[in-house]
Protein backbone atom coordinates (compact mmCIF):
# COMPACT_ATOMS: atom_id res chain seq x y z
CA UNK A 1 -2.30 98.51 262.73
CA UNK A 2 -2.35 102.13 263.19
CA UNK A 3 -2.30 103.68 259.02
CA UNK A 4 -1.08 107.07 258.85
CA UNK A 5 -1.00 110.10 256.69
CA UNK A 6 2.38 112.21 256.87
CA UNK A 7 2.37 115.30 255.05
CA UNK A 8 5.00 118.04 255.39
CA UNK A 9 6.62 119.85 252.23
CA UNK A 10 10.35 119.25 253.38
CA UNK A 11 11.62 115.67 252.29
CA UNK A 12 13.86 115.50 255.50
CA UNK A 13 11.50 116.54 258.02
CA UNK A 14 9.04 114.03 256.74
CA UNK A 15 11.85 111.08 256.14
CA UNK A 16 12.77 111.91 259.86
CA UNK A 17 9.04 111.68 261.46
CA UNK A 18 8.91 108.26 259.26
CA UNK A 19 11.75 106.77 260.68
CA UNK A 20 10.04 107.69 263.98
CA UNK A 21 6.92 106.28 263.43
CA UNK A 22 8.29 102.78 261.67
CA UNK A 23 9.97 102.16 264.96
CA UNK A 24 6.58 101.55 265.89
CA UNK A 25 5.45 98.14 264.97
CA UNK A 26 1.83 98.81 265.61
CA UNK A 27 1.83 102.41 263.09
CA UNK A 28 2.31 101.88 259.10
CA UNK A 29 3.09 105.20 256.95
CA UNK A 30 0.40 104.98 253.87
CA UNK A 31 0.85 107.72 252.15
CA UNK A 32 2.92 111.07 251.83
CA UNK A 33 2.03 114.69 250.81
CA UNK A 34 4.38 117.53 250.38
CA UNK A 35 1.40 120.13 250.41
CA UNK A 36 -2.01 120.48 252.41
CA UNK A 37 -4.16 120.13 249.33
CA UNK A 38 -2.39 117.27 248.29
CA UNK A 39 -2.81 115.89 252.19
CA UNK A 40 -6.44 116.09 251.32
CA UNK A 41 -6.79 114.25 248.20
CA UNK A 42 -5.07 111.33 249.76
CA UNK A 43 -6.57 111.26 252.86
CA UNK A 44 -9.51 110.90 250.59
CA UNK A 45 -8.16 108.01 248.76
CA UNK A 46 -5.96 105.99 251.66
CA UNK A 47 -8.99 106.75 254.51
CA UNK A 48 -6.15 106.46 256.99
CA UNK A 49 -6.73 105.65 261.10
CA UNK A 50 -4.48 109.11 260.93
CA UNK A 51 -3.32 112.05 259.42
CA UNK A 52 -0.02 113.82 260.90
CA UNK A 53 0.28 117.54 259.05
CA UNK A 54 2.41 120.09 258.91
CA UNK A 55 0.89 123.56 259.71
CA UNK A 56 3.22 125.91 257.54
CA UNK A 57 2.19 124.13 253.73
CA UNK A 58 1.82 125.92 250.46
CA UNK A 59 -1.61 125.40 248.07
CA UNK A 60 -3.21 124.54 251.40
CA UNK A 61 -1.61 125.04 255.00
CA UNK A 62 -1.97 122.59 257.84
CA UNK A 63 -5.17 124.18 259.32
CA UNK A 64 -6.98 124.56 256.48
CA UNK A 65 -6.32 120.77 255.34
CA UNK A 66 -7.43 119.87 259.07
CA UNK A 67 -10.70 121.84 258.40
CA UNK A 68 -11.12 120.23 255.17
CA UNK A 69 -10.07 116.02 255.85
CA UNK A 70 -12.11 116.24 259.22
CA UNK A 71 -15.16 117.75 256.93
CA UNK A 72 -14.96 115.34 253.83
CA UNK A 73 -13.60 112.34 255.56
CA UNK A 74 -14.32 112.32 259.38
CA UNK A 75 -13.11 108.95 260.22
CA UNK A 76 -9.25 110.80 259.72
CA UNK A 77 -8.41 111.73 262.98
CA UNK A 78 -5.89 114.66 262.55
CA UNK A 79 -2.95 115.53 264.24
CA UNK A 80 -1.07 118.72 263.81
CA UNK A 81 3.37 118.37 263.96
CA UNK A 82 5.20 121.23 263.79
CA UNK A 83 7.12 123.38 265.72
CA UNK A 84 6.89 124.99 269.49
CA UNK A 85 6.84 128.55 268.43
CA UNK A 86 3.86 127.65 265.98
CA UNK A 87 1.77 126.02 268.69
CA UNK A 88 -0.20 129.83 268.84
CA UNK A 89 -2.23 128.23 266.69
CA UNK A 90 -3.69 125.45 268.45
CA UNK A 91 -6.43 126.88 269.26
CA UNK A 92 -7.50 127.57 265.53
CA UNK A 93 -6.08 123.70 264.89
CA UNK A 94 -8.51 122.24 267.25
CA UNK A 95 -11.49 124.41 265.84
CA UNK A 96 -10.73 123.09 262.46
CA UNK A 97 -11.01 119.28 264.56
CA UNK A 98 -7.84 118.53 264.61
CA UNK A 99 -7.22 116.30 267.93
CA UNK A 100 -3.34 115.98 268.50
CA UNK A 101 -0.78 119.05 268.75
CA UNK A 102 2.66 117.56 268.49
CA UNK A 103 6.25 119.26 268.43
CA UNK A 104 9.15 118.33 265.80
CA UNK A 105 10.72 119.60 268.63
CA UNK A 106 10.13 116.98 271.11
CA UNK A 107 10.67 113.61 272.35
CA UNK A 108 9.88 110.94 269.90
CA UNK A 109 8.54 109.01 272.47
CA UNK A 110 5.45 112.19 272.28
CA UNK A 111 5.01 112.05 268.83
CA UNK A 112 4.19 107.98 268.83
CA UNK A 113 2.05 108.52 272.41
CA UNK A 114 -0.10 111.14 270.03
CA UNK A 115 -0.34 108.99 267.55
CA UNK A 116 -2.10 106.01 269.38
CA UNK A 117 -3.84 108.40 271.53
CA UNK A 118 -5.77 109.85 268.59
CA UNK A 119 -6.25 106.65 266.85
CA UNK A 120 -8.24 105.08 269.71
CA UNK A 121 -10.62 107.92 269.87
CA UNK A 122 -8.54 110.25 272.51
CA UNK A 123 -7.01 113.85 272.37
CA UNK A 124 -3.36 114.66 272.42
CA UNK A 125 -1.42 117.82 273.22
CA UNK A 126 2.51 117.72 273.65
CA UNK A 127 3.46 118.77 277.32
CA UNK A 128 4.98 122.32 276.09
CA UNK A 129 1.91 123.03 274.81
CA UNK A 130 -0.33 121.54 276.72
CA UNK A 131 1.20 124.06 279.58
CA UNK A 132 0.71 126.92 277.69
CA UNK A 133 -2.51 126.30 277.22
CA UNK A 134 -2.76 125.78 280.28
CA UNK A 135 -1.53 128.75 281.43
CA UNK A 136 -3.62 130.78 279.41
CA UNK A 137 -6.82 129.32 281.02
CA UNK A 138 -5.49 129.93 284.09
CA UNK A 139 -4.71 133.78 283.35
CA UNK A 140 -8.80 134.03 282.22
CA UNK A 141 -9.34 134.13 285.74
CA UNK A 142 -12.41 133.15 288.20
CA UNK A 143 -14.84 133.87 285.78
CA UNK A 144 -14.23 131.51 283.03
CA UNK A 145 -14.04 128.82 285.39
CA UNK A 146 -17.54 129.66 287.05
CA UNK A 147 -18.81 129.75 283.31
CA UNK A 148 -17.32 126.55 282.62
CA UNK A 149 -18.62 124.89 286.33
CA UNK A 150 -22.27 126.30 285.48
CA UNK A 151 -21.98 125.14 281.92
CA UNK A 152 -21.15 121.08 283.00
CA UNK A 153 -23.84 121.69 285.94
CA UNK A 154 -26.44 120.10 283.99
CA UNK A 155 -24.37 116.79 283.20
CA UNK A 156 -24.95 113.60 285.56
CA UNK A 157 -22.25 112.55 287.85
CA UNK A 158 -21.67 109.97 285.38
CA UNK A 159 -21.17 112.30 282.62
CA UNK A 160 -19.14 114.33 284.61
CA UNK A 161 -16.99 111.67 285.58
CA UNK A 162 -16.70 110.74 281.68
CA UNK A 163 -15.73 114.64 280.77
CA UNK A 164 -13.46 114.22 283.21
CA UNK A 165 -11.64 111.66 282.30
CA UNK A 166 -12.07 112.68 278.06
CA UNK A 167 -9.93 116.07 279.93
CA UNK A 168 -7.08 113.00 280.73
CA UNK A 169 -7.02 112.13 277.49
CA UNK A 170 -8.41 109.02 277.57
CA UNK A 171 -10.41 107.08 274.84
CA UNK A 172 -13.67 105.15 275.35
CA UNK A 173 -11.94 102.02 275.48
CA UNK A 174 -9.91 103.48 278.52
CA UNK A 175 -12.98 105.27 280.01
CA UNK A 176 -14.77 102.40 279.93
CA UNK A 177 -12.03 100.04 281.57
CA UNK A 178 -11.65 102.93 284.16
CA UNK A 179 -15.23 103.05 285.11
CA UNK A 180 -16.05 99.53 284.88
CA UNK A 181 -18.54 99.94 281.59
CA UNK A 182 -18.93 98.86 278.45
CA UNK A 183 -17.49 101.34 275.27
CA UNK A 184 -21.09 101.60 274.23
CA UNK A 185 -21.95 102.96 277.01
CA UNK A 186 -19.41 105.36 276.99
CA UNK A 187 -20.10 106.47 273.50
CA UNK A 188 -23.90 106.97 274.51
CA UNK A 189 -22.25 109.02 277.44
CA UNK A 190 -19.72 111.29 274.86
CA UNK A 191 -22.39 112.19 272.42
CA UNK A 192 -24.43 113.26 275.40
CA UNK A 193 -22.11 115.26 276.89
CA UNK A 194 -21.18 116.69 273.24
CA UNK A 195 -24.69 117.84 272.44
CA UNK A 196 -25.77 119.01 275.99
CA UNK A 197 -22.49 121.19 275.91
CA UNK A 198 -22.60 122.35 272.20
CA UNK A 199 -19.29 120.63 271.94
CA UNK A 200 -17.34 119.58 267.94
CA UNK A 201 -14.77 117.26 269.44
CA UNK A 202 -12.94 116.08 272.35
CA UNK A 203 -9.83 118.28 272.37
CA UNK A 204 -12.44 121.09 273.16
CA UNK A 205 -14.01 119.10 275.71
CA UNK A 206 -10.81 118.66 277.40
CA UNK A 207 -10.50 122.18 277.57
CA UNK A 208 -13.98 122.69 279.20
CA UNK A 209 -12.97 120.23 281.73
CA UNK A 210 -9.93 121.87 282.82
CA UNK A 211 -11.88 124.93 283.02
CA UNK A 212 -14.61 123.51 285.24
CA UNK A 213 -11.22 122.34 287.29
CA UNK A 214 -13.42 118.62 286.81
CA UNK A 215 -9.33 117.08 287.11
CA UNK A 216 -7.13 116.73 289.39
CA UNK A 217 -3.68 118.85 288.56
């Protein structure tokens, strides 16, 4: 059972993203919070598998509860929900660990494939945003993606096959189904990769990976 955190500070938006995730018979809502320092204090107490937050809170906002939960209780994996013309701050979301990006916006089919994707260990971004950011890696031009080619040039064929496949999405489990390994050995291979790169968490080495062009559009 998948235990998550919601926290938004509007009681309709957050009885709406319930009644998503309770259609769900593998995801359980724990606990509520109508504010980001509240989020905090009960992601403290609860220890959910999740925690779902709003980026526009007051006391704390979204990002800086992200920043906080993944720094006083790092088994929370966070996940940001809010809406599309917000997402220009996914890039300070992930840098505060946060490893889902999901729209209020879009399907609700998204918001419960984010969920289990960041529970099992994976990263998550909605397909609008996941397009823009995209896009913007694209407009960097040729020489971010050398940088990022000579950056992974170091890593084995295994590990690159492992970044690779982290850039998918996947979890260990998956990664190791997909290669025909054991998780352990995966997770060897990830905290490898993560120190040899200088890398926090997997939504940023999903990122490198797409710049090294390591998958296939």
């Amino acid at each position: 059972m998948i235990r998550v955190l919601l926290a938004d500070d509007e009681v309709m938006i957050r009885a709406g993203v319930r009644a998503i995730l309770t259609t769900d018979p593998d995801i359980t809502v724990v606990a509520e919070a109508g504010d980001g320092r509240e989020a905090v204090e009960l992601a403290l107490a609860h220890r959910p598998d999740v925690a779902l937050l709003d980026i526009r809170m007051p006391e704390l906002d979204g990002l800086a509860a992200a920043g906080e939960i993944t720094r006083v209780a790092p088994g929370v994996a966070v996940a940001m929900l809010t809406t599309f013309g917000d997402d220009i701050y996914v890039a300070r979301a992930l840098d505060g660990g946060a490893l889902g990006f999901l729209l209020k916006s879009g399907d609700p089919r998204e918001l419960l494939t984010g969920v289990h994707a960041v529970a099992g260990g994976g990263a998550y971004l909605a397909p609008r945003v996941a397009a823009r950011v995209l896009t913007t890696l694209r407009s960097t031009g040729l020489g971010r993606a050398h940088a990022a080619r000579a950056r992974t040039g170091s890593l084995t064929e295994r590990e690159r096959e492992v970044l690779a496949l982290l850039g998918a999405g996947l979890s260990n489990a998956q990664i190791a189904r997909r290669l025909g390994l054991v998780e352990g050995t995966v997770k060897g291979h990830v905290s490898a990769i993560f120190t040899r790169l200088d890398l926090d968490n997997r939504v940023q080495a999903a990122i490198l990976a797409h710049e090294a062009e390591l998958i296939a559009e």
